[in-house]
C-alpha atoms as a PDB file:
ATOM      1  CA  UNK A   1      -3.959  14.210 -24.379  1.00  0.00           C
ATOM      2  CA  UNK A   2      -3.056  14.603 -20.866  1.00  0.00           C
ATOM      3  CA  UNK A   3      -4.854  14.943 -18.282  1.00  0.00           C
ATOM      4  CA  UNK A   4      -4.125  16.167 -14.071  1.00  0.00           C
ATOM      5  CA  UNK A   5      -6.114  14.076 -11.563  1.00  0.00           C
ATOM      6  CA  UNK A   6      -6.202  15.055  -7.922  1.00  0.00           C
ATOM      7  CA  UNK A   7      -4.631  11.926  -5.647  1.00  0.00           C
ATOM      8  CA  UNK A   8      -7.330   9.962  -5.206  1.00  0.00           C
ATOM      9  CA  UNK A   9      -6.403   6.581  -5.944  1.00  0.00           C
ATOM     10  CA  UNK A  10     -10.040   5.416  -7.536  1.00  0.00           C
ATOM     11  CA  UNK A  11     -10.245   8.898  -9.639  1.00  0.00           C
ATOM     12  CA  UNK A  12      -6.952   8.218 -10.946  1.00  0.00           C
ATOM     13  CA  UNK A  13      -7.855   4.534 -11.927  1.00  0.00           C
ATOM     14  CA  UNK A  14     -10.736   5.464 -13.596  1.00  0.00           C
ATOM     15  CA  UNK A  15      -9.460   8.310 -15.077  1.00  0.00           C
ATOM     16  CA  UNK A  16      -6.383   6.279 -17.022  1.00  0.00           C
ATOM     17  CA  UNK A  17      -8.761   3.714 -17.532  1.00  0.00           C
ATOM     18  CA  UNK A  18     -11.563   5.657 -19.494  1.00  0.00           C
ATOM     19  CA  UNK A  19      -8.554   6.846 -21.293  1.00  0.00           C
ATOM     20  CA  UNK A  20      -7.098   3.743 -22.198  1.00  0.00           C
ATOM     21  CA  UNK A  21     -10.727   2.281 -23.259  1.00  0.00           C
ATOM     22  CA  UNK A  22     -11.649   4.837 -25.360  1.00  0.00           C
ATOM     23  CA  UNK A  23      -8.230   4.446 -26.989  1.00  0.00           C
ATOM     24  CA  UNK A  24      -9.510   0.653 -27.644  1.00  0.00           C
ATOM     25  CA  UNK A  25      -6.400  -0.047 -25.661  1.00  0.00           C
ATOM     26  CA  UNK A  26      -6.807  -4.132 -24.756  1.00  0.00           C
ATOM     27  CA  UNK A  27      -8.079  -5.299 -21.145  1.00  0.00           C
ATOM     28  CA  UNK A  28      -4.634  -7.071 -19.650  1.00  0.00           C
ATOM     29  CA  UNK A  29      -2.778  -4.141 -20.719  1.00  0.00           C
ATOM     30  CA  UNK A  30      -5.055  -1.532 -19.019  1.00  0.00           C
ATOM     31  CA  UNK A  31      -5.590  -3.613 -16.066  1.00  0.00           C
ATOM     32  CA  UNK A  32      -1.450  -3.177 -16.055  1.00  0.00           C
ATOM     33  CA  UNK A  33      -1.707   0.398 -16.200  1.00  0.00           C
ATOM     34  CA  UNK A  34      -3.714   0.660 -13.106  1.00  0.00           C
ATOM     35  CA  UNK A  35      -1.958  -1.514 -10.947  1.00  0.00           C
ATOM     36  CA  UNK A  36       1.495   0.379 -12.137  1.00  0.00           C
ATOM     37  CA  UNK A  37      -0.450   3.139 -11.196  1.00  0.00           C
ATOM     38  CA  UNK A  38      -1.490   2.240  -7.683  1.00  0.00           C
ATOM     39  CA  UNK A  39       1.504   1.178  -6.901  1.00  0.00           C
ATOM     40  CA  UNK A  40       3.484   4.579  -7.683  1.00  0.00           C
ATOM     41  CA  UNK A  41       0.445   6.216  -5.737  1.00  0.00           C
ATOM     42  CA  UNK A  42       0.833   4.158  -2.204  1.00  0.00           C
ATOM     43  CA  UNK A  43       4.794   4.228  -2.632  1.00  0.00           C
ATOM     44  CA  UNK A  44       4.259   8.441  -3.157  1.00  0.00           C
ATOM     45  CA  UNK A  45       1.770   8.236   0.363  1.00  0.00           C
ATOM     46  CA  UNK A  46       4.061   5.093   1.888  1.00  0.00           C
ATOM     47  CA  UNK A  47       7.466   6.574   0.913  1.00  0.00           C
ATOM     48  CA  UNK A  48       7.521  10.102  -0.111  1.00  0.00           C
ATOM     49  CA  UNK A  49       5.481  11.316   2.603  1.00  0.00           C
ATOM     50  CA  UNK A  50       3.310  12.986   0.430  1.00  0.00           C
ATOM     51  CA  UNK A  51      -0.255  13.392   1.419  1.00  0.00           C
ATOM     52  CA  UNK A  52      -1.382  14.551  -2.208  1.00  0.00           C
ATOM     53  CA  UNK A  53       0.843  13.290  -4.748  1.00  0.00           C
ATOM     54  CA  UNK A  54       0.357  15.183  -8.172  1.00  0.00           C
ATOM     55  CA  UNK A  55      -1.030  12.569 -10.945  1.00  0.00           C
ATOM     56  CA  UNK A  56      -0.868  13.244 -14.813  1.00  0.00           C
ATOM     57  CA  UNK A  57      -0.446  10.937 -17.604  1.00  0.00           C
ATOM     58  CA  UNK A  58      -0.450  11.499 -21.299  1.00  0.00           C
ATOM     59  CA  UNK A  59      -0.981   8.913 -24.399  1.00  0.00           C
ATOM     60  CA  UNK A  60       1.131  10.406 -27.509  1.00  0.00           C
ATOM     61  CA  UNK A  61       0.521   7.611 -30.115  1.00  0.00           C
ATOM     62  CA  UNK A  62       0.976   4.114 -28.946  1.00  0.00           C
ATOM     63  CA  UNK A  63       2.732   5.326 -25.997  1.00  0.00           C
ATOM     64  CA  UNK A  64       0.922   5.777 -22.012  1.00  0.00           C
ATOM     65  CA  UNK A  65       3.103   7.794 -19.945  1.00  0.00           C
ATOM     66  CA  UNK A  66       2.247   7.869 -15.939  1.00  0.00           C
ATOM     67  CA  UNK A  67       3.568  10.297 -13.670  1.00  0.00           C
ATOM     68  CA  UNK A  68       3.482  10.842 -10.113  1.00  0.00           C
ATOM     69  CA  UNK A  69       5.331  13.292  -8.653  1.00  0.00           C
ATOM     70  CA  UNK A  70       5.622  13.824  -4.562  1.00  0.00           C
ATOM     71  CA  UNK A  71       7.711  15.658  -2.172  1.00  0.00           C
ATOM     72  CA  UNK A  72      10.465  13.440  -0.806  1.00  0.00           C
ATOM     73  CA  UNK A  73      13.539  13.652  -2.297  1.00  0.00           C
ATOM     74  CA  UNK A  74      14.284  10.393  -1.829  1.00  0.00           C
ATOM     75  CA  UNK A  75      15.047   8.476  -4.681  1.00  0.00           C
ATOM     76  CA  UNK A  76      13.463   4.686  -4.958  1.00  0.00           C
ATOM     77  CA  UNK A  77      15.233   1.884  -6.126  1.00  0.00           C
ATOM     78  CA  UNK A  78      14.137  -1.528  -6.449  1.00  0.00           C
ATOM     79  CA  UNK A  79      14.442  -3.947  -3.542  1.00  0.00           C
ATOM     80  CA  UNK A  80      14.860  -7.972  -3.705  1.00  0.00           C
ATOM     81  CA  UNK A  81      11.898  -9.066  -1.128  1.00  0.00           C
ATOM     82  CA  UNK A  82      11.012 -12.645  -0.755  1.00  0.00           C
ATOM     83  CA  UNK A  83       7.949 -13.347  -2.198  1.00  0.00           C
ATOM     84  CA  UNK A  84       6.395 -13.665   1.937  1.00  0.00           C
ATOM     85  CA  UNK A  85       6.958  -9.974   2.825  1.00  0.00           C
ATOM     86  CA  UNK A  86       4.029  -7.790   3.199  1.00  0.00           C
ATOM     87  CA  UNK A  87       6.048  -4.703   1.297  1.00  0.00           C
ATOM     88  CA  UNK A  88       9.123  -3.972  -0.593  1.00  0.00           C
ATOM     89  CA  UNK A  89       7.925  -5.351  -4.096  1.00  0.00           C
ATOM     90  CA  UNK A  90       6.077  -2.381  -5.824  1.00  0.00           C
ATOM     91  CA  UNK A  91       8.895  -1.078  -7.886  1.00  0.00           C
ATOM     92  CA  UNK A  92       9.474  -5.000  -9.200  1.00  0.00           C
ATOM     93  CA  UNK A  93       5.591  -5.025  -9.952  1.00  0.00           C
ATOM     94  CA  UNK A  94       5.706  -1.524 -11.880  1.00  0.00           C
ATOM     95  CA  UNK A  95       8.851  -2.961 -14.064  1.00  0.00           C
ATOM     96  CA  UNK A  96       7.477  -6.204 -14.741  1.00  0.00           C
ATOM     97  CA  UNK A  97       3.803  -4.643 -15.855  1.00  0.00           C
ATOM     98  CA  UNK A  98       5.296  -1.631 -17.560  1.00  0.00           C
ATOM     99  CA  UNK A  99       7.617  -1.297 -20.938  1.00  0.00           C
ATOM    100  CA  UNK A 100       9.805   1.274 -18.881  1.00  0.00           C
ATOM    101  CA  UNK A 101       9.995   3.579 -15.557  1.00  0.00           C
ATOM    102  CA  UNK A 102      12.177   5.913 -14.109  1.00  0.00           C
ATOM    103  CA  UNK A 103      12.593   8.494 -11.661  1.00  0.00           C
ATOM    104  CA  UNK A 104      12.956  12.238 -12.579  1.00  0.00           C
ATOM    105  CA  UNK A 105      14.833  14.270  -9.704  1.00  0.00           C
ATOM    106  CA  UNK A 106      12.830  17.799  -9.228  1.00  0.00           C
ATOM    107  CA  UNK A 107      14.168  21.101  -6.906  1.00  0.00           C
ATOM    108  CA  UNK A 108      11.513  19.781  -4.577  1.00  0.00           C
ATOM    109  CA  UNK A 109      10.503  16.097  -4.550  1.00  0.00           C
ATOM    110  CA  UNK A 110      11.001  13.843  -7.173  1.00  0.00           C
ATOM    111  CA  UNK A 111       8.531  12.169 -10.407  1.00  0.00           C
ATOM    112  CA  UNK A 112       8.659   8.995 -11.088  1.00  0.00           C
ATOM    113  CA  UNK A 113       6.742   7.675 -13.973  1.00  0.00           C
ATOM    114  CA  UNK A 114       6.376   4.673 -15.850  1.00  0.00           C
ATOM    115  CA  UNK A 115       5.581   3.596 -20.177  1.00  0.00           C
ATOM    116  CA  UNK A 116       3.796   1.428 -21.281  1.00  0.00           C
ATOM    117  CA  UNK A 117       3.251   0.790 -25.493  1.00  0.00           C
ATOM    118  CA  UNK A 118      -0.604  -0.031 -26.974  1.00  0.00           C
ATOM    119  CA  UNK A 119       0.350  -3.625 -28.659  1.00  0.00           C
ATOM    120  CA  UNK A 120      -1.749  -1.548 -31.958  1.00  0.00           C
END
């Protein structure tokens, strides 16, 4: 399955989250994927400049794969913040609720996605 949202933040939560439930997919791990999900959201508004960041996601299997593509071609990397600052930790949140992430370089913009696995 995969599915396009447009960039609203709440449509794309509840969108990966009706997915994720009807895949019997356990609470803590789909509360994960929407706060991964967020985050790559806000950094693609925050970061890439991007007004209307493109949103897909599929689930092949046990497998979630998030995507959100925007237009900056600048690449993020994580930063070390102390835990007091008021930004600068979303890529450590997205690794530490997600299996893996990565960024995909386009011709214009960038995608940077993120996997998590069902524990089924």
């Amino acid at each position: 399955m995969c599915t396009r949202n447009t960039p609203s933040l709440t449509l794309s939560r509840q969108a990966l989250r009706d997915v994720l439930v009807r895949a019997a997919w356990d609470p803590e791990t789909v509360f994960n994927a929407e706060l991964a999900l967020a985050e790559l959201i806000v950094n693609a508004w925050r970061h890439g400049g991007t007004p209307a960041p493109v949103v897909y996601f599929s689930l092949l299997g046990h497998t979630l794969r998030v995507c959100v593509a925007d237009e900056s071609d600048a690449l993020p990397q994580e930063r070390c913040s102390a835990p007091t600052a008021e930004s600068g930790r979303g890529l450590q949140l997205v690794s530490g609720l997600t299996h893996r992430w990565g960024v995909d370089p386009q011709k214009r913009g960038k995608t940077v996605w993120y996997e998590l696995d069902s524990a089924a």
